[in-house]
Protein backbone atom coordinates (compact mmCIF):
# COMPACT_ATOMS: atom_id res chain seq x y z
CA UNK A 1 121.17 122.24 121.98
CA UNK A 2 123.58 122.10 124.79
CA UNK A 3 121.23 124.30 127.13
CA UNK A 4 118.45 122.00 126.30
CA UNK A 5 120.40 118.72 127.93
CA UNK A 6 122.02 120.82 130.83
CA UNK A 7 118.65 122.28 131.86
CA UNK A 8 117.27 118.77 131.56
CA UNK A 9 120.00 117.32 134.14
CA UNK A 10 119.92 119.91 136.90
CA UNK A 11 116.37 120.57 136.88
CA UNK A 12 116.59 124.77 135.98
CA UNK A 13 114.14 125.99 134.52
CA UNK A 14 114.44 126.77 131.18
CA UNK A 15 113.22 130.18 129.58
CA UNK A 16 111.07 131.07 126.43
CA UNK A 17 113.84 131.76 124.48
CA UNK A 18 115.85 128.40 125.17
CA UNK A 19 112.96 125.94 124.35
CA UNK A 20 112.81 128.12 120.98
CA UNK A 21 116.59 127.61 120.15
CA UNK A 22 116.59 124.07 121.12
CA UNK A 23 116.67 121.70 118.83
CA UNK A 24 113.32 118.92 118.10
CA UNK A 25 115.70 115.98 119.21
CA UNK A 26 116.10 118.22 122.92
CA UNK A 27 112.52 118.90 122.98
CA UNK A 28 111.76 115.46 122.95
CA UNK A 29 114.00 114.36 125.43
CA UNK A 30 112.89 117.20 127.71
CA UNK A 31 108.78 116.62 127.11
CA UNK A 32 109.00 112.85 127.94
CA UNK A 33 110.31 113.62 131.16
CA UNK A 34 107.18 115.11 132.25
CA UNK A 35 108.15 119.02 130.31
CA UNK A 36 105.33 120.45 129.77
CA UNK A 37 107.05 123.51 128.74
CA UNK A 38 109.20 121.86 125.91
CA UNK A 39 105.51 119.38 124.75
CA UNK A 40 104.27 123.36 124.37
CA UNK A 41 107.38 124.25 122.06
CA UNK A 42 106.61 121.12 119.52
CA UNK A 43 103.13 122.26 119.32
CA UNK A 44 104.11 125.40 118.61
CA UNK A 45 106.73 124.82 116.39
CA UNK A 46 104.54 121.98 114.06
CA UNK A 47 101.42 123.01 114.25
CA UNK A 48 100.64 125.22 111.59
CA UNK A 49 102.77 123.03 109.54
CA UNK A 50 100.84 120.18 110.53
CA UNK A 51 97.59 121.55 109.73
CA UNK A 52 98.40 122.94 106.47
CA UNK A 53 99.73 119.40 105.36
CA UNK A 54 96.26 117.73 106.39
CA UNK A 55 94.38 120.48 105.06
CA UNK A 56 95.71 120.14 101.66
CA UNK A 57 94.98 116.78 101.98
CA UNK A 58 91.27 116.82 103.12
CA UNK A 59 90.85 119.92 101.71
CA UNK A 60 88.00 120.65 104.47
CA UNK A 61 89.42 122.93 107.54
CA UNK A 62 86.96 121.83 110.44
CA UNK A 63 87.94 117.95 109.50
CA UNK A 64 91.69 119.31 109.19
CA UNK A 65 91.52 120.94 112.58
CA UNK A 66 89.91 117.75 113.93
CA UNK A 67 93.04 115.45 111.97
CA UNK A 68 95.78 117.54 113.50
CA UNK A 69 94.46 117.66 117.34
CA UNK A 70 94.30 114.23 117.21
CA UNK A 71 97.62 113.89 115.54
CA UNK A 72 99.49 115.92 118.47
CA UNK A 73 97.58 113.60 120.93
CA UNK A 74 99.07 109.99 119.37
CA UNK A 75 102.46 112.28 119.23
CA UNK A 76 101.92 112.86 122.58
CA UNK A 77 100.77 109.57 123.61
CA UNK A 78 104.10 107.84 121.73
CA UNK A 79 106.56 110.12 122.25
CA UNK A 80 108.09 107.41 124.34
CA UNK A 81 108.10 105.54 120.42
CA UNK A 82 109.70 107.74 119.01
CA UNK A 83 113.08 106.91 117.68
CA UNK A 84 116.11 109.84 117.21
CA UNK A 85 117.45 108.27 114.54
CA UNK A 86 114.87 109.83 112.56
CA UNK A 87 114.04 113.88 111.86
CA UNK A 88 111.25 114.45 114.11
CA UNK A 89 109.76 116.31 111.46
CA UNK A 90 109.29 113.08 109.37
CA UNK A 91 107.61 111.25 112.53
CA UNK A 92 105.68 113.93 113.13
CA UNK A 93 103.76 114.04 109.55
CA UNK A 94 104.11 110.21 109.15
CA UNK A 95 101.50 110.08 111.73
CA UNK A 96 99.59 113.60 110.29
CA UNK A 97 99.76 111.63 106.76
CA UNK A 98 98.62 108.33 108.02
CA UNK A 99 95.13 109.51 109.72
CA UNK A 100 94.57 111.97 106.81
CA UNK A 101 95.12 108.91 104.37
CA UNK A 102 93.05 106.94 106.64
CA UNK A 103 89.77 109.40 106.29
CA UNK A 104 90.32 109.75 102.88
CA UNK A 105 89.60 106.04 102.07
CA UNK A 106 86.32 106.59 103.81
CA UNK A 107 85.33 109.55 101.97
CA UNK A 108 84.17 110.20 98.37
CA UNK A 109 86.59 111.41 96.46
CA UNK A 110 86.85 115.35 95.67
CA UNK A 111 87.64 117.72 93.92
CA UNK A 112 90.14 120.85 94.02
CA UNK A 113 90.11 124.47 93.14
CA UNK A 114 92.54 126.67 91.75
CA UNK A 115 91.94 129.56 94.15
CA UNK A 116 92.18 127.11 97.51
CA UNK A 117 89.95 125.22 99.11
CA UNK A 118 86.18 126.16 99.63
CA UNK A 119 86.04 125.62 102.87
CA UNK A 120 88.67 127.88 103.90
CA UNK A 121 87.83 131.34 105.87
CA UNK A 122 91.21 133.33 105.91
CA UNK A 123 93.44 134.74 102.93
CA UNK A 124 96.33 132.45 104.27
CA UNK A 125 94.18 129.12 104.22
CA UNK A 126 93.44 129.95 100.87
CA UNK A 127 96.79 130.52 99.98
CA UNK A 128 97.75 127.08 101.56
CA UNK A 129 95.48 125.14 99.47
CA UNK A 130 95.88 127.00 96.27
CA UNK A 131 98.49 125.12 93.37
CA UNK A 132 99.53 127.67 91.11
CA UNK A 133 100.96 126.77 87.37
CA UNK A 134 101.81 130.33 86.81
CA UNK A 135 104.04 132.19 86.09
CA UNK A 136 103.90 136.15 87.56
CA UNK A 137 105.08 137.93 84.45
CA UNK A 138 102.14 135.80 82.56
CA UNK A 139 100.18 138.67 80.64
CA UNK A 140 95.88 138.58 81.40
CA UNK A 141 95.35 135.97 78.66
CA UNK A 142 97.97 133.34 79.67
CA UNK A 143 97.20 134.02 82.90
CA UNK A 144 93.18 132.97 82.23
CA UNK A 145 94.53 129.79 80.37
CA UNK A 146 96.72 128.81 83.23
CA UNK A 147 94.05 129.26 85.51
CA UNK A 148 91.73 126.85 83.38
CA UNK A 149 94.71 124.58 82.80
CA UNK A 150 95.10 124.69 86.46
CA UNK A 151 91.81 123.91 87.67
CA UNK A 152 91.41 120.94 85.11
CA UNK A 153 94.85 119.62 86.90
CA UNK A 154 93.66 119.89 90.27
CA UNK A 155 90.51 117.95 90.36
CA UNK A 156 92.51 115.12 88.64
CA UNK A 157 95.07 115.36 91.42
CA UNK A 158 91.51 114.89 93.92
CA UNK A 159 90.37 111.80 92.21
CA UNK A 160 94.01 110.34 92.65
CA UNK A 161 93.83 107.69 95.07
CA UNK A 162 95.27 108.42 98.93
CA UNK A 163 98.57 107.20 98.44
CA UNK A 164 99.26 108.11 95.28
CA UNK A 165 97.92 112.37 96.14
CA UNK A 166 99.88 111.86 99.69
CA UNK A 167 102.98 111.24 97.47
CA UNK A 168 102.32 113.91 94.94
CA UNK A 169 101.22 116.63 97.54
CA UNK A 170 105.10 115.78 99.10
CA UNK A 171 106.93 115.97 96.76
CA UNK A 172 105.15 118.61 94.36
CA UNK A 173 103.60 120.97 97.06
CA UNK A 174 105.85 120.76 99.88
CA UNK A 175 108.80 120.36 98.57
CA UNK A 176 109.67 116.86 100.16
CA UNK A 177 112.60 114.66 98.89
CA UNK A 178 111.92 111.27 98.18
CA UNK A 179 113.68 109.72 101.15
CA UNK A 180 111.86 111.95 103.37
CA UNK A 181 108.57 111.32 101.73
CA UNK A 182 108.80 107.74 102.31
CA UNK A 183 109.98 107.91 106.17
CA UNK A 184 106.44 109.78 106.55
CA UNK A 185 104.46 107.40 104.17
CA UNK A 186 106.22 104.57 106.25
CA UNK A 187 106.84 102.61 102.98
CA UNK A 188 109.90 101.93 100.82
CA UNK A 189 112.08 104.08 98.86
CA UNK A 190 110.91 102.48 95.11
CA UNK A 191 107.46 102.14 96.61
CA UNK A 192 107.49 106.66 97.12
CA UNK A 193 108.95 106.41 93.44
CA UNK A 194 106.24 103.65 91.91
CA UNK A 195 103.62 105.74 93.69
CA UNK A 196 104.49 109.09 92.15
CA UNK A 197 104.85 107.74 89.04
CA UNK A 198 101.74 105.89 88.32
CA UNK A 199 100.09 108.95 89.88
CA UNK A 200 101.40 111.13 86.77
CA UNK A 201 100.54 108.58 84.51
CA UNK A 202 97.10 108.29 85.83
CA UNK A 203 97.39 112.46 85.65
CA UNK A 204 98.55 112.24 82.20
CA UNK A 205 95.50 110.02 81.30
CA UNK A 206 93.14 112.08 83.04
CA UNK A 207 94.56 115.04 81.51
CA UNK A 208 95.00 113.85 77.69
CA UNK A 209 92.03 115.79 76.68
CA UNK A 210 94.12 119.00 77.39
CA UNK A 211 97.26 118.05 75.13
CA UNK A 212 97.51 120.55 71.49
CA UNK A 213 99.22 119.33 68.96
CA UNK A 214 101.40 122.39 67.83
């Protein structure tokens, strides 16, 4: 944003409502030389999105909370790394991704539940870890069977290893194209594609039991 870079150059201050309508890439610019105010903005602006990728991840808020302060401290600590050429978004979770990948490879794997994640305290956390399969004009007994359909599909999806549920929590929970998916995975484009794909083999496999013939 044009305010963003003038602000920047004469040294006036900027207000509230300028660091919220400037863009990541001015942000940035403005934080690494020594804004406090804009490094305040980002952390606004990505935490909660942050968090709730992590969380899904580790499916355990404290050790989410714990991933995402220390993943605004490395952005913080590199923000001199960071290169413009890519969304900021990306860089930002590429680095979220990578520590929650990291813990997960020292953990046992586990399991997920339909209606969120145990460990969560608030309506909305439980929301943000939920995976719905259905529909809302599903009467009471298809609504039961997608539940139980559901919660067989999630704890294969836990037992998935890291890279392969990073890649599937991307693309199927937040939405991510591929190309974006493997900018914050740091790995290449066929290698997003090979990942997701084994990983709905390996669901498929997991999840024969569950197949009817009609």
């Amino acid at each position: 944003m044009f305010v963003g870079r003038v602000g920047m150059r004469t040294g006036t201050r900027l207000t509230a409502l300028d660091l919220i309508h400037s863009s990541d890439h001015d942000l940035v610019t403005l934080a690494r030389a020594g804004g406090e105010q804009a490094y305040r903005e980002l952390l606004d602006r990505y935490q909660r999105p942050v968090f709730s990728l992590v969380y899904r991840m580790v499916r355990d808020r404290e050790l989410a909370e714990d991933l995402a302060q220390e993943t605004f401290v490395k952005v913080f600590n590199r923000l001199d790394r960071y290169n413009p050429k890519y969304k900021f978004s990306s860089w930002i979770f590429k680095i979220a991704s990578n520590l929650a990948i990291d813990t997960l490879r020292r953990r046992e794997p586990v399991t997920v539940s339909m209606d969120g994640s145990r460990n969560a305290k608030t309506a909305d956390e439980s929301e943000s870890t939920r995976l719905s399969v259905a529909s809302t004009d599903e009467n009471p007994e298809e609504l039961l069977e997608a539940k139980q359909l559901g919660a067989e599909i999630e704890q294969a999806i836990g037992k998935l290893r890291p890279e392969y549920r990073t890649a599937i929590l991307l693309r199927h929970v937040e939405g991510r194209p591929y190309e974006e998916i493997a900018e914050i995975m740091d790995a290449p484009l066929g290698t997003v594609k090979t990942h997701i794909h084994r990983a709905r083999a390996e669901l498929r496999e997991m999840l024969a039991h569950l197949r009817v013939e009609g």
